[in-house]
Protein backbone atom coordinates (compact mmCIF):
# COMPACT_ATOMS: atom_id res chain seq x y z
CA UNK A 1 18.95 -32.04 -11.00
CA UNK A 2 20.83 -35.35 -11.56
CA UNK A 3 18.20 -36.77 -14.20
CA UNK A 4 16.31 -34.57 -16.40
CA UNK A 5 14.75 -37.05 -18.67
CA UNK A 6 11.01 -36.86 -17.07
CA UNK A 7 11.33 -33.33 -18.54
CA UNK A 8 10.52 -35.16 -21.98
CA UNK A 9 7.10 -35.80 -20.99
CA UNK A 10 6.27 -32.12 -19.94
CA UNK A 11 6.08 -31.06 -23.42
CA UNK A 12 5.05 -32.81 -26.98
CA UNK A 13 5.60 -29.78 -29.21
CA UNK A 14 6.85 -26.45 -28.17
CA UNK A 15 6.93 -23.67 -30.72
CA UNK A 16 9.33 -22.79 -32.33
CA UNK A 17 9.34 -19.04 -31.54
CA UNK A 18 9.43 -19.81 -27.51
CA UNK A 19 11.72 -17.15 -26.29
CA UNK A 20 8.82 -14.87 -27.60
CA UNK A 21 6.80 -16.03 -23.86
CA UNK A 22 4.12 -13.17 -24.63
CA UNK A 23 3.14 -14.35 -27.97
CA UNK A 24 0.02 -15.83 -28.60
CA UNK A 25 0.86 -18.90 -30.12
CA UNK A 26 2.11 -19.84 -27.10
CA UNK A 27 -0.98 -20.90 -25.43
CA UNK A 28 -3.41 -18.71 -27.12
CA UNK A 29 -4.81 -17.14 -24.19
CA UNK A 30 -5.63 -13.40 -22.49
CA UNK A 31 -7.41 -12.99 -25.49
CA UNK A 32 -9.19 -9.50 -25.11
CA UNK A 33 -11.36 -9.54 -27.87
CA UNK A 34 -12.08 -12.95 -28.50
CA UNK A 35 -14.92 -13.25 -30.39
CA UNK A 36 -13.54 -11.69 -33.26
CA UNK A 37 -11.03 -14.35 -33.34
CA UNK A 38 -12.90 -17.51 -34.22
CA UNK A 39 -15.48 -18.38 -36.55
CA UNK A 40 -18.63 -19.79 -36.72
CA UNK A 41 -19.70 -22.90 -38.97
CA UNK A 42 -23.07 -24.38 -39.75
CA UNK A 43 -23.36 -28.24 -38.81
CA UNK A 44 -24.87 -28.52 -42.27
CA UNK A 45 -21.31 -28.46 -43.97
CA UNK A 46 -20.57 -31.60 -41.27
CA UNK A 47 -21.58 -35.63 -40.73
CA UNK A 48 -22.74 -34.94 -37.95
CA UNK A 49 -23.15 -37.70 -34.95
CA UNK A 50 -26.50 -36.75 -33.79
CA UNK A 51 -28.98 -38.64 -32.27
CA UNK A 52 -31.91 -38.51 -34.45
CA UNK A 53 -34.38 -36.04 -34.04
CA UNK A 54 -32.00 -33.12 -33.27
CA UNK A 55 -32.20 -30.07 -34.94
CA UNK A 56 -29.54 -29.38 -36.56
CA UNK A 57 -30.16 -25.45 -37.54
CA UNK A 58 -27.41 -24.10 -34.83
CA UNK A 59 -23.99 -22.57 -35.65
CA UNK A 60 -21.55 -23.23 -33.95
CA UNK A 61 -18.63 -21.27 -32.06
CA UNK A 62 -15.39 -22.83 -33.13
CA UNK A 63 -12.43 -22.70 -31.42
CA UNK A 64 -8.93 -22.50 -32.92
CA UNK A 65 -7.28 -25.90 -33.28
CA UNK A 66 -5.65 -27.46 -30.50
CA UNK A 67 -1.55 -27.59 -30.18
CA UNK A 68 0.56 -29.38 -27.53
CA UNK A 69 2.19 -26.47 -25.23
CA UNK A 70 4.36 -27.29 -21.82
CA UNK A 71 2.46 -28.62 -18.67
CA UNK A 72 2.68 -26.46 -16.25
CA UNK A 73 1.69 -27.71 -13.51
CA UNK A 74 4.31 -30.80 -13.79
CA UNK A 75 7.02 -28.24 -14.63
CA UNK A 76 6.81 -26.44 -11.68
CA UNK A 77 6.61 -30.20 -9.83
CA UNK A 78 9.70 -30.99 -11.26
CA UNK A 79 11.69 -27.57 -10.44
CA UNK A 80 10.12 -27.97 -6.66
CA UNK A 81 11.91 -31.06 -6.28
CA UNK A 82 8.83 -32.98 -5.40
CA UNK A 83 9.77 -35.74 -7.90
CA UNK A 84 11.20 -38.81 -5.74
CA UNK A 85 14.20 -41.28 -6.81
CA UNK A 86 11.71 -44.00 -7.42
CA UNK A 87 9.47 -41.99 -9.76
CA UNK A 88 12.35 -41.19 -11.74
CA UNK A 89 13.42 -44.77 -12.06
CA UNK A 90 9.75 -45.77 -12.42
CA UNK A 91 9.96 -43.31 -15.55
CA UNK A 92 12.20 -45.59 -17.38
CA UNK A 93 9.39 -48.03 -17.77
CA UNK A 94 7.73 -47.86 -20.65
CA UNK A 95 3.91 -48.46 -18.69
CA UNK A 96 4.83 -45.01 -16.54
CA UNK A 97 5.85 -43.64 -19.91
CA UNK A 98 2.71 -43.29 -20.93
CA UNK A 99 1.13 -42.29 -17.45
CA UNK A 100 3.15 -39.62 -17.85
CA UNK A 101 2.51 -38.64 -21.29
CA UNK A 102 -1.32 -38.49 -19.89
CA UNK A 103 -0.79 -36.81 -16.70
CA UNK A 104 0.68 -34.18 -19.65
CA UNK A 105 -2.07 -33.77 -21.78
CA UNK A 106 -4.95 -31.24 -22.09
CA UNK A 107 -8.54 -31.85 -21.56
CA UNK A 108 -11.93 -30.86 -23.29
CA UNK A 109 -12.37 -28.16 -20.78
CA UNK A 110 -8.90 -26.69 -20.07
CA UNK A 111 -8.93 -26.17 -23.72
CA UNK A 112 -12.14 -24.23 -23.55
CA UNK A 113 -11.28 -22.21 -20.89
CA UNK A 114 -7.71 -21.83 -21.80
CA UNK A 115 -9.11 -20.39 -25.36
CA UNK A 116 -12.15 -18.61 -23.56
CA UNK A 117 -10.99 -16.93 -20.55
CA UNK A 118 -13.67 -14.54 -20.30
CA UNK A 119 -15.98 -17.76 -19.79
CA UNK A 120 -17.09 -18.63 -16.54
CA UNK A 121 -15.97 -22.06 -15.56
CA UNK A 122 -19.47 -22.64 -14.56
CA UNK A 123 -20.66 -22.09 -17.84
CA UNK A 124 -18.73 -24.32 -19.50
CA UNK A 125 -19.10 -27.25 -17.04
CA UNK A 126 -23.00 -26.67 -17.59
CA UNK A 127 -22.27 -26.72 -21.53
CA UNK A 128 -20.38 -29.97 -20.97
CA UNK A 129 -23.39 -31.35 -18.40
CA UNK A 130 -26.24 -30.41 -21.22
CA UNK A 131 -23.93 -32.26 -24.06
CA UNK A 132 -24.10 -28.93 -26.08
CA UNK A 133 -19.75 -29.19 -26.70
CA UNK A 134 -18.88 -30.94 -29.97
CA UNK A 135 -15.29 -32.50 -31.23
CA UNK A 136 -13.68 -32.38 -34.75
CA UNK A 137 -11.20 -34.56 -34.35
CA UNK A 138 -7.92 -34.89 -36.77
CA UNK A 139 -7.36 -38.33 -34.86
CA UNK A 140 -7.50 -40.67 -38.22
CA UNK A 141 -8.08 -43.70 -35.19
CA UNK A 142 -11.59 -42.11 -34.60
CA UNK A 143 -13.07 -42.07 -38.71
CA UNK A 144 -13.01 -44.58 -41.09
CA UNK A 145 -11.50 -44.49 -43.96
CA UNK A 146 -14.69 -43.76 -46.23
CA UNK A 147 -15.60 -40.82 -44.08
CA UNK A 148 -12.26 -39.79 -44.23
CA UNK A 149 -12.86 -38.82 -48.08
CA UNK A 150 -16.00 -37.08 -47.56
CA UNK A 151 -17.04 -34.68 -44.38
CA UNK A 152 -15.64 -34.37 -41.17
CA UNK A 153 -17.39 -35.52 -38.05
CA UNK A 154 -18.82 -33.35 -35.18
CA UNK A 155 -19.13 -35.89 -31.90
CA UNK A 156 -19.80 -35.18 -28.47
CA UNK A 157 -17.17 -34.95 -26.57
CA UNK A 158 -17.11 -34.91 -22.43
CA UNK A 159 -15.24 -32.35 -20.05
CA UNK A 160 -12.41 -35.01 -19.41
CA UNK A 161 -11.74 -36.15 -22.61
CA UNK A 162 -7.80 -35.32 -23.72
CA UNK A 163 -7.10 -33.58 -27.04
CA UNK A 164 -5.23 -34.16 -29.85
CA UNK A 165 -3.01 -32.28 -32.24
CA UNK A 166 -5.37 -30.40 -34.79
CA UNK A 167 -8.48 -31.44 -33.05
CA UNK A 168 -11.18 -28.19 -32.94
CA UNK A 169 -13.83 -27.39 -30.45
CA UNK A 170 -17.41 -26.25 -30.93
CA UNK A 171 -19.86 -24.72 -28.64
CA UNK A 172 -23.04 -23.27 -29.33
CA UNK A 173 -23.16 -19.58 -31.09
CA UNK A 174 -25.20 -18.06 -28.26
CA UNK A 175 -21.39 -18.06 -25.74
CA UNK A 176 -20.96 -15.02 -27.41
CA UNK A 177 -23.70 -13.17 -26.03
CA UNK A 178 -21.92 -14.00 -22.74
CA UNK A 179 -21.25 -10.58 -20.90
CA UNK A 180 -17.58 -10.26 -19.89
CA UNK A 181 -17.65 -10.56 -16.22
CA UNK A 182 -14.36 -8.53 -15.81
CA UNK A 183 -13.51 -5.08 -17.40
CA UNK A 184 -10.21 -3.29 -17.31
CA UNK A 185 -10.35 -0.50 -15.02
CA UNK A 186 -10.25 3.00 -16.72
CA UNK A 187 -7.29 4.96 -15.46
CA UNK A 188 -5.35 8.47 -15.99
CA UNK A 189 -1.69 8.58 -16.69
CA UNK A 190 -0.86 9.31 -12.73
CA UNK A 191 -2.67 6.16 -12.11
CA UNK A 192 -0.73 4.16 -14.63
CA UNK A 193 2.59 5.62 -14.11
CA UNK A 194 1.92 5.02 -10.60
CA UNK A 195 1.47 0.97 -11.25
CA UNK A 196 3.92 0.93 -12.98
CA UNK A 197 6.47 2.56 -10.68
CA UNK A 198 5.84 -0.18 -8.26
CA UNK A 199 7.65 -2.30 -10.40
CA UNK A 200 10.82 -4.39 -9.15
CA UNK A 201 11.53 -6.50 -11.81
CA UNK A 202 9.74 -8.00 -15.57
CA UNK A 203 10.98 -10.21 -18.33
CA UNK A 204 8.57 -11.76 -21.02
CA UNK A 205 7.52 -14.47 -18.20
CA UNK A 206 6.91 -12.69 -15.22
CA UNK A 207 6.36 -9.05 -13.50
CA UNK A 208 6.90 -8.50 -9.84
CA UNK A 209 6.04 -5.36 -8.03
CA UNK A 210 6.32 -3.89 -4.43
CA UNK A 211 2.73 -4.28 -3.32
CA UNK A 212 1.86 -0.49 -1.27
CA UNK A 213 0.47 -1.36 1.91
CA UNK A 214 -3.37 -0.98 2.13
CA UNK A 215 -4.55 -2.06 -1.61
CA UNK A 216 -5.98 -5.70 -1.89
CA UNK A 217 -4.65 -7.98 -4.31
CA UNK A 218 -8.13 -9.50 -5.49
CA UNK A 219 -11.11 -7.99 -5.65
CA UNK A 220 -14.16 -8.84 -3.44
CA UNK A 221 -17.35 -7.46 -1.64
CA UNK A 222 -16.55 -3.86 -1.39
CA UNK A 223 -13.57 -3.26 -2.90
CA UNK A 224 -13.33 -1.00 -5.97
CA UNK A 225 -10.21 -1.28 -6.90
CA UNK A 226 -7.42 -4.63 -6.46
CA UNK A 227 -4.27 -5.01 -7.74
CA UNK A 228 -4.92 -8.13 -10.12
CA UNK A 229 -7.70 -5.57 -11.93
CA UNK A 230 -5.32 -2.71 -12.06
CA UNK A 231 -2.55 -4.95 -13.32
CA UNK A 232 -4.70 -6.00 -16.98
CA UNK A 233 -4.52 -2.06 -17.63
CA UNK A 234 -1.41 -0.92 -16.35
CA UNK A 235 0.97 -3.63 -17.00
CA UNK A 236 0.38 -5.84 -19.97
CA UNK A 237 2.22 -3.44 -22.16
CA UNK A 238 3.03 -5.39 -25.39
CA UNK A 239 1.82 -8.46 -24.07
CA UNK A 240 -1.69 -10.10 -25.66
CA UNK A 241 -2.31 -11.85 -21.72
CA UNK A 242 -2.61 -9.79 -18.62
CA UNK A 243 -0.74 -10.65 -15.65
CA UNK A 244 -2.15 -13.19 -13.76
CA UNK A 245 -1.26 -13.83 -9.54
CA UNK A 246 0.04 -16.90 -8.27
CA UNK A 247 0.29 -16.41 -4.58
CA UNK A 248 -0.95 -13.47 -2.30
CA UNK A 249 -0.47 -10.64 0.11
CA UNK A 250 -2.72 -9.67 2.72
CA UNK A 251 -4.32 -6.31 1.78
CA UNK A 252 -2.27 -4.47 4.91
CA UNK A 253 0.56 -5.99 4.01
CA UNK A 254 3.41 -4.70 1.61
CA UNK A 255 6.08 -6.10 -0.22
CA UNK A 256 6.94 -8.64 -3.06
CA UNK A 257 3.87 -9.88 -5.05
CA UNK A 258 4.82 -12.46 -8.57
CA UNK A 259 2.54 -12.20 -11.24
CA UNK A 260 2.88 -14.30 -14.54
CA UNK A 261 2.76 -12.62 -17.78
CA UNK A 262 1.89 -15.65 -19.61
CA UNK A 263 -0.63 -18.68 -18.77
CA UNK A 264 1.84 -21.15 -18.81
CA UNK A 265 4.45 -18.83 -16.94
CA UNK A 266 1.42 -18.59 -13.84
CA UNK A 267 0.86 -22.43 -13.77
CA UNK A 268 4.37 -23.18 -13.62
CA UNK A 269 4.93 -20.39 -10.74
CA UNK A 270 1.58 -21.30 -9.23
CA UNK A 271 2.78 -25.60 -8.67
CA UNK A 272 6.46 -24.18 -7.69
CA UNK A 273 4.41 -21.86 -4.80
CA UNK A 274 1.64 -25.21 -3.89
CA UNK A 275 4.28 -27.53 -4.16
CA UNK A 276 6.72 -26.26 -1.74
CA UNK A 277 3.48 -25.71 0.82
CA UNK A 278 2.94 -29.72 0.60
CA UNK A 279 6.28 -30.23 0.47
CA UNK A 280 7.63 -28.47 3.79
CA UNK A 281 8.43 -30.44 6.50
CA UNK A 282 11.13 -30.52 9.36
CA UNK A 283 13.65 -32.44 8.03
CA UNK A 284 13.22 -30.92 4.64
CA UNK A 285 13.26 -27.22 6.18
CA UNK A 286 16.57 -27.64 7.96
CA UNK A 287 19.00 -28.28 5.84
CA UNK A 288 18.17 -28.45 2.27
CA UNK A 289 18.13 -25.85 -0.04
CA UNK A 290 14.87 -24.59 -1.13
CA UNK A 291 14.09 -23.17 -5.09
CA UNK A 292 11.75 -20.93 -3.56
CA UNK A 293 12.71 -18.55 -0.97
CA UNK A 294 10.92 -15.83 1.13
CA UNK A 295 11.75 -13.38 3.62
CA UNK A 296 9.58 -11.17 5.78
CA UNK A 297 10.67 -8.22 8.01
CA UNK A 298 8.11 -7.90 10.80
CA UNK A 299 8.37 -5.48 14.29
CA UNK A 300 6.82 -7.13 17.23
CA UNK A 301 6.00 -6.07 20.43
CA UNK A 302 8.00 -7.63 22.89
CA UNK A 303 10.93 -10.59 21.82
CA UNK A 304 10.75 -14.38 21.31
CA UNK A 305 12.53 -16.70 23.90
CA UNK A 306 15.48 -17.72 21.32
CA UNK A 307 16.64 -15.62 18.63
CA UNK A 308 16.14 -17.97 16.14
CA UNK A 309 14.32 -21.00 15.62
CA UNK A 310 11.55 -22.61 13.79
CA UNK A 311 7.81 -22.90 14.49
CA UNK A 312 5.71 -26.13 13.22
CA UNK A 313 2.00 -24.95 14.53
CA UNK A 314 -1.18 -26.27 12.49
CA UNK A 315 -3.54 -23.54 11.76
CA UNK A 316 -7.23 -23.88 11.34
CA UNK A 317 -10.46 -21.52 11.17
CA UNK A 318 -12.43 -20.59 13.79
CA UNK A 319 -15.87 -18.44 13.57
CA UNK A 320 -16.36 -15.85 16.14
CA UNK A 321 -18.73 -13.11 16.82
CA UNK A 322 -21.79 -15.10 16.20
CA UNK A 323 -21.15 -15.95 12.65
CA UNK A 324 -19.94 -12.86 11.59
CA UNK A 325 -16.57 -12.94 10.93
CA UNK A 326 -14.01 -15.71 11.31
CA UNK A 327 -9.97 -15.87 12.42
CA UNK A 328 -7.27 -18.36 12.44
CA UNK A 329 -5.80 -20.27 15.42
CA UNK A 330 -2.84 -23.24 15.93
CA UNK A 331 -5.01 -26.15 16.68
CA UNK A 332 -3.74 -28.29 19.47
CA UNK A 333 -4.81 -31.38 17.91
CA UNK A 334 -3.13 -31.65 14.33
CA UNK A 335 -5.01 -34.81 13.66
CA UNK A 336 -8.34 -32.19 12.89
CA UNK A 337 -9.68 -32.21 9.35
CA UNK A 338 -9.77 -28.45 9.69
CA UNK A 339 -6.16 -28.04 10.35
CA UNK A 340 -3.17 -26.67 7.69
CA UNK A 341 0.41 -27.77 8.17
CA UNK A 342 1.95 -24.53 8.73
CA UNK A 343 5.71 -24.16 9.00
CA UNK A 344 7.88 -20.56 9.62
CA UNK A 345 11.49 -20.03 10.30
CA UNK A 346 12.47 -16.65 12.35
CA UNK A 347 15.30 -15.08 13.28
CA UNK A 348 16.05 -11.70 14.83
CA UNK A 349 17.43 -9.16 13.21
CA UNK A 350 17.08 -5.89 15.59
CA UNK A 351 15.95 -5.10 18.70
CA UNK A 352 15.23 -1.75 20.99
CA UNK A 353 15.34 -0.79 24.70
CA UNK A 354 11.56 0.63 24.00
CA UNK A 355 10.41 -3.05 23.87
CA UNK A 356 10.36 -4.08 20.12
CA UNK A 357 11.77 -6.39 18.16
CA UNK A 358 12.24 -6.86 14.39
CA UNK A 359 12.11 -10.14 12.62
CA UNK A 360 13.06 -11.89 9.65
CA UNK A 361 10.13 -14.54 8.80
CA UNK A 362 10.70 -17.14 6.08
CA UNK A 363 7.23 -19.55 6.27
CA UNK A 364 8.07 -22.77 4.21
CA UNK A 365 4.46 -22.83 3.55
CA UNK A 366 1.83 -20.34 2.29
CA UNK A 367 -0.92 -20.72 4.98
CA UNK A 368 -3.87 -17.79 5.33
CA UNK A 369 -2.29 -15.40 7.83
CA UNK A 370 0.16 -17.55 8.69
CA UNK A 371 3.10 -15.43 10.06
CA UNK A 372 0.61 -13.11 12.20
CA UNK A 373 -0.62 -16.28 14.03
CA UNK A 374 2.65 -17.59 14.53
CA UNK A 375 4.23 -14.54 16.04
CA UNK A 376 0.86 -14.06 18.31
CA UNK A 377 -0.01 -17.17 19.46
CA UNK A 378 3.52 -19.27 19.20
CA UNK A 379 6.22 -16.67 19.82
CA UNK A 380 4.13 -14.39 21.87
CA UNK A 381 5.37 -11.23 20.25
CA UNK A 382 2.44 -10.11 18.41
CA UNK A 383 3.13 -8.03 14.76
CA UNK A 384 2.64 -4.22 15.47
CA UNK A 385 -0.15 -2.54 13.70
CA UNK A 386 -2.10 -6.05 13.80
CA UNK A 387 -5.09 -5.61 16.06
CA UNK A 388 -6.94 -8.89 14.45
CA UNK A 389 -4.61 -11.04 16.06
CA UNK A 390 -2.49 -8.37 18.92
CA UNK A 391 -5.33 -6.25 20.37
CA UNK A 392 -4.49 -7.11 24.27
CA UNK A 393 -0.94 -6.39 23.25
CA UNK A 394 -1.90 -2.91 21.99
CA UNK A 395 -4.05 -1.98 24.62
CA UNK A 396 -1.43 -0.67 26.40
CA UNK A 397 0.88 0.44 23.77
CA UNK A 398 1.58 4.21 23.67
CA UNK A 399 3.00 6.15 20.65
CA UNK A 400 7.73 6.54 20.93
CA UNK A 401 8.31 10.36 21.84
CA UNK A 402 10.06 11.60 18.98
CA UNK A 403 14.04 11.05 18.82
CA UNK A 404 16.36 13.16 17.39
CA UNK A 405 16.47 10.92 14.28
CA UNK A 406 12.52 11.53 14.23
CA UNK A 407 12.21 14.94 14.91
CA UNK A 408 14.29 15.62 11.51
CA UNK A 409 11.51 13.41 9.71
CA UNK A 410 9.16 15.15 10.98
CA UNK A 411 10.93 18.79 9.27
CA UNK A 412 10.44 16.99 5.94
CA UNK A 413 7.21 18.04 3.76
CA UNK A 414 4.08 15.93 3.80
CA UNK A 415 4.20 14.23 0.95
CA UNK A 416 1.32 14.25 -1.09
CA UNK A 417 -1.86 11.83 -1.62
CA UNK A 418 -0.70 8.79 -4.13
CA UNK A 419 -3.75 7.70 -6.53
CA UNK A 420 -6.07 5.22 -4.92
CA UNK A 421 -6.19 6.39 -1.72
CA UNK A 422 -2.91 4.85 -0.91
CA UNK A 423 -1.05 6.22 1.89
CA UNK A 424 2.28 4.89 2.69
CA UNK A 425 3.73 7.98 5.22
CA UNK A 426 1.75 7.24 8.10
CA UNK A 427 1.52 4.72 11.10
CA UNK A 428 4.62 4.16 11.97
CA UNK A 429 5.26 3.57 16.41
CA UNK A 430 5.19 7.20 16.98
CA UNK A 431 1.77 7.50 15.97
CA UNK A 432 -1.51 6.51 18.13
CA UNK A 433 -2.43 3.93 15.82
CA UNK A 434 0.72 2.51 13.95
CA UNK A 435 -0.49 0.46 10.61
CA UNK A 436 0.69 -3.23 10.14
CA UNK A 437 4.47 -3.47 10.13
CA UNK A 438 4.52 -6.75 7.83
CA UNK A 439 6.63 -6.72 4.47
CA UNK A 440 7.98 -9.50 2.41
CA UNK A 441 11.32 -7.46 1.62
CA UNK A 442 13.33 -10.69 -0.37
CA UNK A 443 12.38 -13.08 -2.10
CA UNK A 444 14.12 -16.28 -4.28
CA UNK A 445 12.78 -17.83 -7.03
CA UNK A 446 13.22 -20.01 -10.33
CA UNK A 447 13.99 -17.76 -13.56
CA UNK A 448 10.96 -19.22 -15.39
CA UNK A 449 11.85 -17.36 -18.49
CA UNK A 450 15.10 -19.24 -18.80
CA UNK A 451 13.36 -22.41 -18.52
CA UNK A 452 11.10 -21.90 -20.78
CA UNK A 453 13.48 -20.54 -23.77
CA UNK A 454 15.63 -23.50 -23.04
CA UNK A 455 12.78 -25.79 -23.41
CA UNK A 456 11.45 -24.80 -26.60
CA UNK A 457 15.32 -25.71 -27.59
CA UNK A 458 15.25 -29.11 -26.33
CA UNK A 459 13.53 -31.14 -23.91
CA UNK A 460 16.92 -33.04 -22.19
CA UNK A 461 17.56 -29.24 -20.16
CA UNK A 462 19.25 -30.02 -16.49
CA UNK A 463 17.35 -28.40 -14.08
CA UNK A 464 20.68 -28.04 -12.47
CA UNK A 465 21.54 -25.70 -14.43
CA UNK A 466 19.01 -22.84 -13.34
CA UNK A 467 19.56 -19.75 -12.00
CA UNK A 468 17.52 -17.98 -9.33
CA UNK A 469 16.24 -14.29 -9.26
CA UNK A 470 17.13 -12.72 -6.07
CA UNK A 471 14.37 -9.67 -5.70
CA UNK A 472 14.41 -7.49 -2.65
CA UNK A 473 11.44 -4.61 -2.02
CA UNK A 474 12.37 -1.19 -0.07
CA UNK A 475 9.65 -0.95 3.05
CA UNK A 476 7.26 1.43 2.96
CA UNK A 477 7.94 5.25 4.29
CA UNK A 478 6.09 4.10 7.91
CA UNK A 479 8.00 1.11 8.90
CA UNK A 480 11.56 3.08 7.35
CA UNK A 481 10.56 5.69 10.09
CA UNK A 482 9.96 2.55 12.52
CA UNK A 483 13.31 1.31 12.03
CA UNK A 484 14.86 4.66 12.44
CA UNK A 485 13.05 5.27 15.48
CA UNK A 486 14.01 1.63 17.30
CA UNK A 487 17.41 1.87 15.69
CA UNK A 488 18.79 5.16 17.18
C-alpha cells in the first residue's frame, strides 16, 4: 500500500508485549471469571456528582482502567483497500486528523462490554438509559485544580461518550448477580481431540478449522451443540479469550471456517470479511487483486452455458408456506429495499457423461445462501444434495450404479460414528439421498498476526508488505467418493 501513514491513527498506544496476541493486556477481554477480577468501592471514599437527594449507600463494580489498543474495525478497512486516494490526501489535513483520531477511539459502552463479555448488551444499554454508569476520569481538563488535591470525582457518563487513558468505569454491584448466559460445553477427551483434529491452521491471532458437514456454527432454537460453543472448550488452549467467528458456514456445508483468538484479531478479520461484501463490484471483481480470497467446490446437476463467468444477481427474502419458513430469491428489480448486492465468480473444473458438473465458486460477497441461489436460479445447475433450493431437479435424480472405482470403496470398513452425531461417510450420488455437496476447500487471507506484531513495533508498517495465508480443507469422505465416482 503506497501510503501507510493513516495507519498512525489506528492505534494511540500498543503494548509493549504485542507479539504475545493472547495476552490479556491486550484488550482485556474473554475474561472467564470476571468478577474476581475487579473490585468494588464505596462512593463514600468519592466527590461524588450527584444530584441531591440520591442515596449514596451503593458499591460500585469497577472496571479496570481504560488503555488505548488498535481499532479494529479501521484496520481491517485499511487492509481491504476500502480507503480512497482522496481520503488519504484528506488525512494530511490536520481537521481530518483529528476525525480520525475519533473515528479511533473507544466508547463508554464498548469499554463495558469489551471488559464484561458475559454482559448482555441489553443490559448495559438499559444501565446507560437508567443513568446507573459512573466515570472516574484521569482527564485533568474535566477537575479543577482544588479537587484535584482532594477526592476524585464519580460523574455520569453516557453510552457514547469516548474514553481516556486511565479513566475507570463503575456500574452498580448488583451486575454481578448477572447469570452467565453462555457455559462451556462439558466434553470427554474423544470429543476434544476430535475438535481439535479439525484443525487446519492456528497462530496466537487466529484458528481455522475444516468445518464437518452437518454441525451448525451458532447455536439457535434446537440445537444442542454449535461449533462457536464447542470452540470456548476445545480450543482456547493457553489463551485467556475463546475463539470468536467472523463469518459463517451453512450448517450442511463443510469446509474452511476463521475464528479469531483474540478480540481485536475478530474485529480486524470481521471489517476485512464486511468490507470486501460492500466493496465488490464489477469492475473491482475483474481485474484487481483481492486480500481476501475464497473458493468453493460445488457438484451440480446438469452444466452452466459458459464455463466460466461471473454472476451479479441481487438476493432478497421471501416468506413462504404461510409464514412458516422463509427462502432467498434474485430479485428482478435491484432498486428493492429488500435486496443484497450479491456477486459470485464460477468456473468449471470437472464434468461427467452421467450429467454432473463440478464447480469452483469464489462469491466476492458474503450474502445468506448466496452460492445455492446463484447456481439454482442464475446458472440453472442446482447444488446436489440441496433440496431447499433443487427439489424439481432431484425429483428425478436416481442414485450412479457403482463403478469399478466405487465398488472398491464400498470393500472398505464402515467407519465408525464420530462424536456429535457427525457423519461424514455417507450421501455421496450413489446413494438415494446424496447430502449437500458444498465445501469451501481454499481460502486467502491477510496474516493478521504479522500485522499486529509489526504494529506494536511501529505505527509507519506498509501494508504492502503483507503476506497472505493460503489454507486449503480436504472434502469430506461423501463428496471424495463423488468425485471418484464422476471422475472414472
Amino acid at each position: 500500500m503506497a501510503n501507510p501513514n493513516p495507519l498512525r491513527h489506528l492505534l494511540l498506544r500498543w503494548p509493549s508485549n504485542a507479539a504475545d496476541l493472547c495476552s490479556t493486556r491486550v484488550c482485556n477481554t474473554g475474561i472467564n471469571h470476571w468478577r474476581s477480577r475487579y473490585s468494588t468501592a464505596t462512593p463514600e471514599s468519592f466527590a461524588q456528582d450527584e444530584k441531591p437527594g440520591e442515596k449514596n449507600d451503593t458499591n460500585w463494580f469497577t472496571l479496570p482502567p481504560y488503555t488505548d489498543t488498535v481499532n479494529g474495525a479501521a484496520l481491517g478497512k485499511e487492509i481491504a483497500g476500502r480507503w480512497s486516494e482522496s481520503r488519504k490526501d484528506a488525512i494530511k489535513d490536520s481537521k481530518t486528523q483529528e476525525s480520525a483520531t475519533d473515528v479511533a477511539s473507544t466508547t463508554a459502552l464498548k469499554w463495558i462490554l469489551r471488559c464484561c463479555p458475559e454482559l448482555p448488551r441489553s443490559l448495559v444499554q438499559k444501565l446507560f438509559r437508567l443513568r446507573q454508569v459512573r466515570r472516574e476520569s484521569s482527564n485533568i481538563e474535566d477537575s479543577d485544580s482544588s479537587a484535584l488535591l482532594q477526592k476524585p470525582r464519580l460523574k455520569r457518563v453516557t453510552a457514547k461518550d469516548s474514553m481516556n487513558l486511565g479513566d475507570r468505569i463503575f456500574l452498580p454491584v448488583t451486575v454481578k448477580e448477572v447469570p452467565v448466559e453462555k457455559k462451556e460445553l462439558h466434553c470427554n477427551g474423544e470429543e476434544v481431540n476430535f475438535i481439535r483434529s479439525l484443525e487446519l491452521y492456528k497462530d496466537p491471532a487466529i484458528i481455522v478449522v475444516n468445518k464437518p458437514p452437518g454441525m451448525p456454527v451458532q447455536g439457535g432454537i434446537g440445537i444442542k451443540t454449535s461449533l462457536d460453543e464447542l470452540a470456548i472448550t476445545c480450543l482456547s488452549y493457553d489463551c485467556s479469550e475463546s475463539p470468536r467467528l467472523v463469518h459463517r458456514l451453512d450448517r450442511d456445508c463443510s469446509g474452511i471456517l476463521v475464528m479469531g483468538r483474540t478480540q481485536i484479531s475478530a474485529t480486524v478479520l470481521h471489517s476485512i470479511f464486511r468490507e470486501k461484501t460492500f466493496g465488490a463490484s464489477g469492475n473491482e471483481t475483474a481485474n484487481e487483486k483481492r486480500v481476501l480470497e475464497r473458493r468453493y467446490w460445488a457438484l451440480v446437476i446438469g452444466s452452466p452455458r459458459h464455463p466460466k463467468g461471473l454472476v451479479s444477481a441481487p438476493l432478497g427474502k421471501v416468506v413462504v408456506d404461510n409464514g412458516k419458513s422463509e427462502r432467498i430469491t434474485v430479485v428482478n428489480n435491484s432498486q428493492s429495499l429488500s435486496s443484497q448486492h450479491a456477486v459470485t465468480k464460477y468456473k468449471v473444473i470437472g464434468s461427467s457423461s452421467q450429467g454432473y458438473t463440478w464447480l469452483e465458486l469464489s462469491p466476492l460477497t458474503g450474502r445468506k445462501h448466496q452460492l445455492r441461489v446463484h447456481c439454482a436460479e442464475v446458472l440453472g445447475t442446482p447444488i446436489v444434495g440441496d433440496y431447499k433450493y433443487g427439489w424439481q431437479a432431484h425429483r428425478n435424480l436416481k442414485p450412479l450404479s457403482l463403478s469399478n472405482v466405487e465398488s472398491q470403496h464400498e470393500e472398505l470398513p464402515k467407519r465408525k460414528n464420530l462424536p456429535f452425531g457427525i457423519n461424514m461417510h455417507n450421501g455421496s450420488i450413489s446413494e438415494k439421498h446424496p447430502r449437500l455437496h458444498l465445501h469451501c476447500k481454499q481460502m486467502v487471507l491477510p496474516n493478521i498476526t504479522q500485522v499486529l506484531q509489526n504494529l506494536g513495533q511501529y505505527s509507519d508498517y506498509d501494508l504492502s508488505q503483507l503476506e497472505s495465508l493460503k489454507l486449503d480443507a480436504p472434502m469430506p469422505s461423501y463428496m471424495e467418493r463423488s468425485w471418484n465416482i464422476t471422475n472414472s
